[in-house]
C-alpha atoms as a PDB file:
ATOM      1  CA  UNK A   1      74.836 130.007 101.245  1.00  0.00           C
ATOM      2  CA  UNK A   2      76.147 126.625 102.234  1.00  0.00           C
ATOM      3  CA  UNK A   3      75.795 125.652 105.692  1.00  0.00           C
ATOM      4  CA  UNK A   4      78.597 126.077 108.233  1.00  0.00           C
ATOM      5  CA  UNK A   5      79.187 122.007 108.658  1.00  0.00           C
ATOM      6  CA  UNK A   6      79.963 122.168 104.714  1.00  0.00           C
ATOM      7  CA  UNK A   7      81.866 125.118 104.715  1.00  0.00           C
ATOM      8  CA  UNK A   8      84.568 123.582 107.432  1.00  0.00           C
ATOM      9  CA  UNK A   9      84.162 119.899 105.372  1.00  0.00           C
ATOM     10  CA  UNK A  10      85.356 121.842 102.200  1.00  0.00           C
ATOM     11  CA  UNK A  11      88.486 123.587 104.434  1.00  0.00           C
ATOM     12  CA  UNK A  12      89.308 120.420 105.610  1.00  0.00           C
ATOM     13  CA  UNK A  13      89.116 118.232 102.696  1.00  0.00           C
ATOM     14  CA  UNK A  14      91.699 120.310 101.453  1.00  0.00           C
ATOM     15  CA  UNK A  15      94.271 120.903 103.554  1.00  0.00           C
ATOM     16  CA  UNK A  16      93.962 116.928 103.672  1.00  0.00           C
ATOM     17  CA  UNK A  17      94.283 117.243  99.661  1.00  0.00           C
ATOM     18  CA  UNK A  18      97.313 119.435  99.612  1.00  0.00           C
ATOM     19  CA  UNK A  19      99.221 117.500 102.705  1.00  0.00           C
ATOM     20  CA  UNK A  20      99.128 119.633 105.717  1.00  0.00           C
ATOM     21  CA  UNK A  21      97.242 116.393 107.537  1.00  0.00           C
ATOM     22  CA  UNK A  22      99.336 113.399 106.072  1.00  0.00           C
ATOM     23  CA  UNK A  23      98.116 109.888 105.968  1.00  0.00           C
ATOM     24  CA  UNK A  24      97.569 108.282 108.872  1.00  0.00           C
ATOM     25  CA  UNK A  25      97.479 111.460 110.685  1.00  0.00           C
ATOM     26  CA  UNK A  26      94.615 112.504 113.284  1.00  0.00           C
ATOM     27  CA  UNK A  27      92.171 114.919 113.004  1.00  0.00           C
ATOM     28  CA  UNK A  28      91.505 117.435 115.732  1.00  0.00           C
ATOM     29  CA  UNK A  29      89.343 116.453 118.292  1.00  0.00           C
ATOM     30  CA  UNK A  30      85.500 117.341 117.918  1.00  0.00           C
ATOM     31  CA  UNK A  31      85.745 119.610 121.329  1.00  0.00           C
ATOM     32  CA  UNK A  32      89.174 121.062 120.191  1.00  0.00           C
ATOM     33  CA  UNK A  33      87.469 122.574 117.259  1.00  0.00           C
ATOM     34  CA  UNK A  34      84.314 123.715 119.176  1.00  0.00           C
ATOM     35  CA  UNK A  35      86.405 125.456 121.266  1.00  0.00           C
ATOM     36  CA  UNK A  36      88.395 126.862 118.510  1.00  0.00           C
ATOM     37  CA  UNK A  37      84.851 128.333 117.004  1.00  0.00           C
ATOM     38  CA  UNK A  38      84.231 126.314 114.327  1.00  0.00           C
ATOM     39  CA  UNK A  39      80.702 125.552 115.289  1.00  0.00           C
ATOM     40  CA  UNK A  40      78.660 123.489 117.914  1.00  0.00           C
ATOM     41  CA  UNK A  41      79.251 120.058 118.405  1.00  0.00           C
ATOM     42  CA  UNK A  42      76.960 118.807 115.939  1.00  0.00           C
ATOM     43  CA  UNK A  43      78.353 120.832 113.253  1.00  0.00           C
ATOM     44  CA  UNK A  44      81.441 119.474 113.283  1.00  0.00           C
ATOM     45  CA  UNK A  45      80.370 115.959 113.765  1.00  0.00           C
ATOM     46  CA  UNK A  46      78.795 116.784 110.263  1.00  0.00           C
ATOM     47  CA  UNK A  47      81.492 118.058 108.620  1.00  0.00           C
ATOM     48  CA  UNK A  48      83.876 114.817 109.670  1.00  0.00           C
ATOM     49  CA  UNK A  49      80.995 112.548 108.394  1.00  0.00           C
ATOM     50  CA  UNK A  50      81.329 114.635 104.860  1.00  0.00           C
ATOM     51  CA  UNK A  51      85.110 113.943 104.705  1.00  0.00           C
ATOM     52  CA  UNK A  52      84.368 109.832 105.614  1.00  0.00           C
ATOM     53  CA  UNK A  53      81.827 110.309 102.880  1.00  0.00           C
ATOM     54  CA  UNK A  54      84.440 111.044 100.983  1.00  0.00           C
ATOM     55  CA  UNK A  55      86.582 108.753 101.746  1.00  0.00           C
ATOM     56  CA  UNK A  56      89.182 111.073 102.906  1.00  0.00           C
ATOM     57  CA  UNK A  57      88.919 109.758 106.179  1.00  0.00           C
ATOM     58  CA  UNK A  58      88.101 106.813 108.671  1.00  0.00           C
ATOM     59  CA  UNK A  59      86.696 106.760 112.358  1.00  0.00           C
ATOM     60  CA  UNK A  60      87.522 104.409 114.437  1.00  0.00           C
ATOM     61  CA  UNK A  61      86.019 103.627 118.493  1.00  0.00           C
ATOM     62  CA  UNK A  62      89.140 104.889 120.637  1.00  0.00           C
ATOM     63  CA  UNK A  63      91.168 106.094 117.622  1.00  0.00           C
ATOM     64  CA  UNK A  64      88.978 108.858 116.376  1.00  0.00           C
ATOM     65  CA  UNK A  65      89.247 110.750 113.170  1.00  0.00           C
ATOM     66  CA  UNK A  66      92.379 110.101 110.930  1.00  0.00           C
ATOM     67  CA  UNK A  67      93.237 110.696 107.749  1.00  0.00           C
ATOM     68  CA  UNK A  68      93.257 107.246 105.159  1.00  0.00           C
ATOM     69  CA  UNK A  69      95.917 106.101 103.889  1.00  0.00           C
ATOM     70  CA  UNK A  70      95.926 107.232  99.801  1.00  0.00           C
ATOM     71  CA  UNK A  71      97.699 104.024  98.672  1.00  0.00           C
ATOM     72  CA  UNK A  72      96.277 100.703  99.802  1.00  0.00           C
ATOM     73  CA  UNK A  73      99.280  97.278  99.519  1.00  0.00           C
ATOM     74  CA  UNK A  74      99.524  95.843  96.614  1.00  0.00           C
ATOM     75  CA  UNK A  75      98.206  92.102  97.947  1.00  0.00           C
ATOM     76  CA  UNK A  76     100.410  90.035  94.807  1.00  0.00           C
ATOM     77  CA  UNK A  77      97.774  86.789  93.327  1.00  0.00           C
ATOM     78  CA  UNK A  78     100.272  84.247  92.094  1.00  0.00           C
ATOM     79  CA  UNK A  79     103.596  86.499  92.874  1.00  0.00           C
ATOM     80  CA  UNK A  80     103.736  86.218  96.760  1.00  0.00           C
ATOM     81  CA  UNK A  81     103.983  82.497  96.325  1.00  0.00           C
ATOM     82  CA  UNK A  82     107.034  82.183  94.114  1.00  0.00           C
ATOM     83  CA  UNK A  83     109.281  79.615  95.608  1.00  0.00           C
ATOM     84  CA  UNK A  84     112.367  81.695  95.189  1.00  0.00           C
ATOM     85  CA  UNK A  85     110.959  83.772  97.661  1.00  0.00           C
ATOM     86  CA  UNK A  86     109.784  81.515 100.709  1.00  0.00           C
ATOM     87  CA  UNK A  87     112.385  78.039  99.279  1.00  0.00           C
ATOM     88  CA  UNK A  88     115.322  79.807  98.616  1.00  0.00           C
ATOM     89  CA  UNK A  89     115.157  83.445 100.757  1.00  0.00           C
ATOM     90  CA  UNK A  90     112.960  84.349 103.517  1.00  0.00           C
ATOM     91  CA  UNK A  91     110.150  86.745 101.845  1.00  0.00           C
ATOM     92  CA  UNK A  92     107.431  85.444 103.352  1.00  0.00           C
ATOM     93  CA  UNK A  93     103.931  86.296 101.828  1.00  0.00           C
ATOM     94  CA  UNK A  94     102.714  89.198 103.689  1.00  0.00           C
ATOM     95  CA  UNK A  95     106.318  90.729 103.467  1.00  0.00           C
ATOM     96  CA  UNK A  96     106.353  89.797  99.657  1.00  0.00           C
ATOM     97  CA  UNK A  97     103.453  92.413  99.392  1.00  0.00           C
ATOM     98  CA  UNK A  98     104.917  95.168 101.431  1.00  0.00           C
ATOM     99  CA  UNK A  99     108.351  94.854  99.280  1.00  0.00           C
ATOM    100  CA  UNK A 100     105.756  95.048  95.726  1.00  0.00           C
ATOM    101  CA  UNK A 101     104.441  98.331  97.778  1.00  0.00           C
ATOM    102  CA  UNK A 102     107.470  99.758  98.592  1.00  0.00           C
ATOM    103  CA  UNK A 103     106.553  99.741 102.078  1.00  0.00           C
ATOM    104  CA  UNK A 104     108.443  99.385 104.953  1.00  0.00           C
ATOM    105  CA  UNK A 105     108.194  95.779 107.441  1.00  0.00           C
ATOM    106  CA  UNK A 106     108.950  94.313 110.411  1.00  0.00           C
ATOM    107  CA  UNK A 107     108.820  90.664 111.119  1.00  0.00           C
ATOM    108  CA  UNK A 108     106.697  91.121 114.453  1.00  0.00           C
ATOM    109  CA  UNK A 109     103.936  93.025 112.391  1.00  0.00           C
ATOM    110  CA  UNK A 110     102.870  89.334 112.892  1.00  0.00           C
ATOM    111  CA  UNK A 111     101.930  87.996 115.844  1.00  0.00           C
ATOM    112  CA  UNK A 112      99.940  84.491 115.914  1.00  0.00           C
ATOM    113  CA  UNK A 113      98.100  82.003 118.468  1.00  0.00           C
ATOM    114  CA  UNK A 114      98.429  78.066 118.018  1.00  0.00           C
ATOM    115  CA  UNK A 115      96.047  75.682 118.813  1.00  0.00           C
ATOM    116  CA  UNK A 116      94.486  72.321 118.404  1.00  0.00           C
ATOM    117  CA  UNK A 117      90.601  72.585 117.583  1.00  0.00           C
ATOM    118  CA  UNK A 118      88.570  70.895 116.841  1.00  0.00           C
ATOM    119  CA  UNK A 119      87.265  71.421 112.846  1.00  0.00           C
ATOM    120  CA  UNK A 120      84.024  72.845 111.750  1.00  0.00           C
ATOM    121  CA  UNK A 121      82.188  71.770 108.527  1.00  0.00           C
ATOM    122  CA  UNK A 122      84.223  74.175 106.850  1.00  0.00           C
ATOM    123  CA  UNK A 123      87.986  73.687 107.929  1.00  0.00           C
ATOM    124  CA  UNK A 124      87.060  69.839 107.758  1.00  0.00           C
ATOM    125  CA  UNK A 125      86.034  70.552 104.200  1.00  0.00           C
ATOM    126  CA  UNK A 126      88.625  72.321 103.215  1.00  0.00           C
ATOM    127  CA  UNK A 127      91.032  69.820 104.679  1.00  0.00           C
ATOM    128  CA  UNK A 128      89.337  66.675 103.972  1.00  0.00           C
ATOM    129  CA  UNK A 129      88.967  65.536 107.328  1.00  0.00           C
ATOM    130  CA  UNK A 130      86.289  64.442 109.536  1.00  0.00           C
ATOM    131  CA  UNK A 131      83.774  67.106 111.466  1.00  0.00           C
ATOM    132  CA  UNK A 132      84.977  67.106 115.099  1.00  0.00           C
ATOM    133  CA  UNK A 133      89.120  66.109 113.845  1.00  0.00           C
ATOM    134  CA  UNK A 134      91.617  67.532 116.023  1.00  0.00           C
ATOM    135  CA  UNK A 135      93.373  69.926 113.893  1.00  0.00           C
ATOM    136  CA  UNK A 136      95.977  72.943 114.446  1.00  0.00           C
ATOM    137  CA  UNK A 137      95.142  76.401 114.369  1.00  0.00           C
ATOM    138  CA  UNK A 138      97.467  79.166 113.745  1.00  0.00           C
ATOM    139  CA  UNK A 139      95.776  82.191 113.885  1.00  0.00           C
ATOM    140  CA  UNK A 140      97.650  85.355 113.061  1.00  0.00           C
ATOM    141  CA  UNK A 141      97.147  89.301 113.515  1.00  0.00           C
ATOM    142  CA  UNK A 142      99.038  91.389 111.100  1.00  0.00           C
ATOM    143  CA  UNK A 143      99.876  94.987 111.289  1.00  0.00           C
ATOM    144  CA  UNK A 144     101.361  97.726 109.301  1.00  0.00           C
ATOM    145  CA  UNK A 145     103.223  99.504 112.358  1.00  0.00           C
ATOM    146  CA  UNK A 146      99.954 100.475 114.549  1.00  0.00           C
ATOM    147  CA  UNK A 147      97.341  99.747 112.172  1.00  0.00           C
ATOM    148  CA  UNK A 148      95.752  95.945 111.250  1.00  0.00           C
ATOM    149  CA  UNK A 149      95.017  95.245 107.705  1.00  0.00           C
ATOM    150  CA  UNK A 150      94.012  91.376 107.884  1.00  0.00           C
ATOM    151  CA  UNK A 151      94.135  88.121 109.772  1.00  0.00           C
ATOM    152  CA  UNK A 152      94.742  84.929 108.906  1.00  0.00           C
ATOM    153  CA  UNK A 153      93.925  81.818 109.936  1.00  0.00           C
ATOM    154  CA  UNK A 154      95.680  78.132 108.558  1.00  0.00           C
ATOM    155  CA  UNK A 155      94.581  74.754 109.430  1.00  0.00           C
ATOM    156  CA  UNK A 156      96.908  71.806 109.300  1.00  0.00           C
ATOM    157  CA  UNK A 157      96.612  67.729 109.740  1.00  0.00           C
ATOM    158  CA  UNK A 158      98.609  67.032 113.268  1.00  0.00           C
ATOM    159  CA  UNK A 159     100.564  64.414 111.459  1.00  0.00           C
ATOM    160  CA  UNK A 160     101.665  67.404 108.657  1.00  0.00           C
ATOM    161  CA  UNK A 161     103.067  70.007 111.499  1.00  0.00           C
ATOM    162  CA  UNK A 162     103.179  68.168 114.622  1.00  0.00           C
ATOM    163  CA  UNK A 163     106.886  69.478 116.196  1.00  0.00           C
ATOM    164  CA  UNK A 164     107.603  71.663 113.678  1.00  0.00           C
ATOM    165  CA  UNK A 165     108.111  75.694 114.025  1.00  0.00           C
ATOM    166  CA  UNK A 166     104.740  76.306 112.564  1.00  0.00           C
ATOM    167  CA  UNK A 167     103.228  74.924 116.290  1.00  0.00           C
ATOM    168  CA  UNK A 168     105.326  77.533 117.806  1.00  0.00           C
ATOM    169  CA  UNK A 169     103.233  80.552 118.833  1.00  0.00           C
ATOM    170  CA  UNK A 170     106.422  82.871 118.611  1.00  0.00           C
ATOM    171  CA  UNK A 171     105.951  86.577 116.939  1.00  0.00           C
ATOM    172  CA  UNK A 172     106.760  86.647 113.315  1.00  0.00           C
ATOM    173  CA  UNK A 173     106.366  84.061 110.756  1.00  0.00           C
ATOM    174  CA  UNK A 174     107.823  80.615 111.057  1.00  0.00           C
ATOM    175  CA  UNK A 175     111.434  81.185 111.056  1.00  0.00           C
ATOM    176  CA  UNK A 176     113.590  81.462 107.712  1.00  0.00           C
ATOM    177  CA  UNK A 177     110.864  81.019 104.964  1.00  0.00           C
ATOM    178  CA  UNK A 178     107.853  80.861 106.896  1.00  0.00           C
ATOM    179  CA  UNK A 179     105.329  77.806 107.324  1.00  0.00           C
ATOM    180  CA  UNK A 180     105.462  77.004 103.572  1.00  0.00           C
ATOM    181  CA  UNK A 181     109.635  76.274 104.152  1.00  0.00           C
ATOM    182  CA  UNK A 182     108.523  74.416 106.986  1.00  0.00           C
ATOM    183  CA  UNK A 183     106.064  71.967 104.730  1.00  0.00           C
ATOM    184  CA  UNK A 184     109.208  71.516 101.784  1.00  0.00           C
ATOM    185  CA  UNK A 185     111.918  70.361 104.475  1.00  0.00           C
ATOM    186  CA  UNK A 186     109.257  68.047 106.442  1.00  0.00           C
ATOM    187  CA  UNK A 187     108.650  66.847 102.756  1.00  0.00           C
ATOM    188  CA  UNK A 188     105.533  68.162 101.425  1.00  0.00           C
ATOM    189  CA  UNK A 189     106.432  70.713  98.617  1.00  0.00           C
ATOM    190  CA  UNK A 190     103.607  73.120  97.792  1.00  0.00           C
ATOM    191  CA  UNK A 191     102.502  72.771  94.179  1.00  0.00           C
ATOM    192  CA  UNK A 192      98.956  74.819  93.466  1.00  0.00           C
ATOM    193  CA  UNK A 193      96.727  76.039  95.573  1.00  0.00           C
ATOM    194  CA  UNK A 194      92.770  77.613  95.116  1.00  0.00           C
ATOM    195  CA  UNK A 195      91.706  80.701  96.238  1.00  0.00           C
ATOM    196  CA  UNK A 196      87.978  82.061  96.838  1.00  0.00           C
ATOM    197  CA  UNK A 197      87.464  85.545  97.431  1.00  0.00           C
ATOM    198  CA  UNK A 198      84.062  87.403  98.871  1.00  0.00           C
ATOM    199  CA  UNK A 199      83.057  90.750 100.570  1.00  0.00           C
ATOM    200  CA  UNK A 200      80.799  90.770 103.310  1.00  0.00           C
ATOM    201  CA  UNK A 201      80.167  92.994 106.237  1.00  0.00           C
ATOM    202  CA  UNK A 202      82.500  92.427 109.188  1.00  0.00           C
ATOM    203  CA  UNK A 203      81.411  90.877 112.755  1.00  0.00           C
ATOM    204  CA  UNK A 204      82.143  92.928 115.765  1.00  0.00           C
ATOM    205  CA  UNK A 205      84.591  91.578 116.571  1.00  0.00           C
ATOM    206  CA  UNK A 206      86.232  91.920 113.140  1.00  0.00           C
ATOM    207  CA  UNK A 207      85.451  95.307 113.851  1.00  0.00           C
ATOM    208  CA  UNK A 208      87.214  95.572 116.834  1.00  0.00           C
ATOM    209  CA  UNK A 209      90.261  93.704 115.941  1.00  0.00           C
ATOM    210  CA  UNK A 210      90.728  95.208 112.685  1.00  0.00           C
ATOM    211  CA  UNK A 211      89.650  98.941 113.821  1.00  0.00           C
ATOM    212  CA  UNK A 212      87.684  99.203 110.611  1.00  0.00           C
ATOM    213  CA  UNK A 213      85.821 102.658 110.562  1.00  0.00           C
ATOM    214  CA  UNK A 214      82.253 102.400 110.139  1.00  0.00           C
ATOM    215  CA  UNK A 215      80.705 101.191 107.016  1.00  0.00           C
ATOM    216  CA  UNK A 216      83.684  99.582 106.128  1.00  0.00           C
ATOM    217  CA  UNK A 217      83.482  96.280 104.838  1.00  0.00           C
ATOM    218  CA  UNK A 218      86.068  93.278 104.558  1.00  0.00           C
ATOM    219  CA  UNK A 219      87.017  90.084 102.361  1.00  0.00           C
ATOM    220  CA  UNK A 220      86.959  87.091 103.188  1.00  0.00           C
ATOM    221  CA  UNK A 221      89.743  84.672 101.538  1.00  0.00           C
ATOM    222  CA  UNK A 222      89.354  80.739 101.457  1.00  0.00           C
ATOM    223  CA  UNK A 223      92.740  79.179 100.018  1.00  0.00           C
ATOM    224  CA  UNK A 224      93.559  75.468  99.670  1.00  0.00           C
ATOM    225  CA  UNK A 225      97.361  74.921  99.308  1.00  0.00           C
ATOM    226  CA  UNK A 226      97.889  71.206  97.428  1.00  0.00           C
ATOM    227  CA  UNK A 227     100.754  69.619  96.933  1.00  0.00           C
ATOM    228  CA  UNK A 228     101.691  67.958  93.619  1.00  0.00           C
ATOM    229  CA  UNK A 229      99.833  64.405  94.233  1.00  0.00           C
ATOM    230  CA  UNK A 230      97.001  66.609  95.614  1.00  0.00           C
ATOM    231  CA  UNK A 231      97.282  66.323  99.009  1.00  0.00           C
ATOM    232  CA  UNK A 232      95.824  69.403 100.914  1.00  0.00           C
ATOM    233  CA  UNK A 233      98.190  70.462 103.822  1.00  0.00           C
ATOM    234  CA  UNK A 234      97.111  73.993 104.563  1.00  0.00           C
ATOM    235  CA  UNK A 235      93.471  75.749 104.606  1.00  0.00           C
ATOM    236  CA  UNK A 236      93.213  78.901 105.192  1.00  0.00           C
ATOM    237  CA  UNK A 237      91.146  81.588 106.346  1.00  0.00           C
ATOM    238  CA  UNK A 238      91.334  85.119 105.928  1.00  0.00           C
ATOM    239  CA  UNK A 239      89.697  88.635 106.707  1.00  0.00           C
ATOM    240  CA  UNK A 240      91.163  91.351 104.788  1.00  0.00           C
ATOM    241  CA  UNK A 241      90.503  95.275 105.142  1.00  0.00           C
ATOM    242  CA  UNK A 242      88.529  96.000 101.936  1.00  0.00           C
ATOM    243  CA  UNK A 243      89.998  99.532 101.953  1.00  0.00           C
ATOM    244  CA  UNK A 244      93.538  98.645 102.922  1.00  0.00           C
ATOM    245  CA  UNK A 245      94.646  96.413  99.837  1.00  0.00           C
ATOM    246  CA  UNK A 246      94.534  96.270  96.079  1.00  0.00           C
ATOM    247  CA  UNK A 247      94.354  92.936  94.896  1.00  0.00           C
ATOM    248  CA  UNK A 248      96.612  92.066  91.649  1.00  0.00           C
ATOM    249  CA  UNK A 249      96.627  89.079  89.769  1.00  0.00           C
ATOM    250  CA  UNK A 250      98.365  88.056  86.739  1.00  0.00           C
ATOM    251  CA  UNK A 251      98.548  84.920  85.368  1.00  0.00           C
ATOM    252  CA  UNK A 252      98.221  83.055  81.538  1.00  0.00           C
ATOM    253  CA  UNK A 253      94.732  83.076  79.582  1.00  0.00           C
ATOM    254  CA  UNK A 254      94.089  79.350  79.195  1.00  0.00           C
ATOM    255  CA  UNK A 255      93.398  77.795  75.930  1.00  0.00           C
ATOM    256  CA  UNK A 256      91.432  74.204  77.046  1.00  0.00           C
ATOM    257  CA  UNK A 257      90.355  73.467  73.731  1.00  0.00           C
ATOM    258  CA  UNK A 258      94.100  74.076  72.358  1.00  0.00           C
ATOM    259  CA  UNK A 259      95.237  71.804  75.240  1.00  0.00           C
ATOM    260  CA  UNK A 260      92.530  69.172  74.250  1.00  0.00           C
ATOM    261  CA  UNK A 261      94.215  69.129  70.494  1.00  0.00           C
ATOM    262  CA  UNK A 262      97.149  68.799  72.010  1.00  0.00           C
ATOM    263  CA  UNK A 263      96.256  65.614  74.008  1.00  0.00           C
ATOM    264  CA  UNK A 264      94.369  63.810  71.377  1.00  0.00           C
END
């Protein structure tokens, strides 16, 4: 006979499985199902660990139990960046993967902080600047609706932004275009960029900010935006949800000994 914590695990994963709890929806509390006769406390505490093991669910500090979201956003590799997007419309990157996952937006899903710091060996890296350079920081939070999925951090040269919408700390991203619009009118047109992925576990305060349930880890994205003469003007950093996104590249195979024939 399976114990009791299994048996109300196995109920639960499927009325989760057949829709009567939808995604994003909570879970009864622990004490509402004790009191419903389900078991003691630390059966059902058992049974809701099952279902994370599962990964039909996620607990969160001052969220509880809810059920995860089946389909993570498609987060588009070379696609979010297309010019005709950002140049000549206003489908700014994180909105460029919410229209690839047919999912709903709003602009203030972003809210941001600006700053001047000073850089760390790794922003001064990544921007080519001394350790201890005064640089701007615009940190931002994004949310789908209630729930976080990833910040992001971009570093800029003073003399690159300075009075221009990407210092201003305003919800939402940089006004028609975002900041890349903003670097192409103040003359410095985006032309490749590098990006550096790794998972890692998440800080506290990752935790925290992000609401990540337990066991959860995140990635960590490094990207270097160049523009044609190879000039960096944005490094950026982000933490991404591991769970919450599906990362999608496509791109051509290159051929360098083809394109060494080529040049000979």
């Amino acid at each position: 006979m399976a114990p009791k914590w299994r048996d109300l695990a196995n109920r639960l994963a499927e009325q989760i499985r057949s829709g009567e709890y939808a995604p994003g929806a909570p879970l009864p509390q622990i004490r509402e199902l004790v009191e419903a006769g389900e078991g003691s406390k630390e059966t059902v505490h058992k049974a809701y660990k099952a279902l994370e093991a599962l990964g039909l669910v996620t607990t969160t500090r001052g969220h509880g139990t809810v059920v995860r979201q089946r389909v993570p956003l498609r987060r588009l590799g070379i696609a979010r960046y297309d010019k005709a997007k950002w140049r000549d419309g206003d489908e700014v990157a994180f909105i460029a993967d919410r229209v690839a996952s047919g999912r709903a937006y709003q602009r203030n899903e972003q809210t941001q902080t600006v700053s001047r710091v000073e850089a760390n060996s790794l922003v001064a890296e990544g921007l080519g600047v001394p350790v201890g350079s005064e640089v701007y920081a615009r940190a931002r939070l994004v949310k789908e609706g209630t729930q976080p999925t990833h910040t992001l951090t971009s570093y800029y040269r003073p003399e690159h932004v300075e009075g221009t919408r990407i210092v201003d700390p305003a919800p939402g991203p940089a006004g028609r275009g975002g900041g890349y619009r903003v670097l192409y009118d103040a003359g410095y047109e985006i032309d490749h960029m590098r990006e550096a992925l790794f998972a890692r576990i998440p800080t506290a305060d990752e935790v925290q900010m992000l609401q990540l349930p337990a066991g959860e880890p995140v990635v960590e994205l490094h990207r270097t935006t160049y523009t044609a003469d190879g000039t960096v003007v944005e490094f950026a950093v982000g933490i991404h949800s591991a769970s919450r996104f599906a990362w999608e590249y496509d791109f051509k195979v290159p051929d360098s000994a083809q394109d060494r024939k080529e040049q000979e």
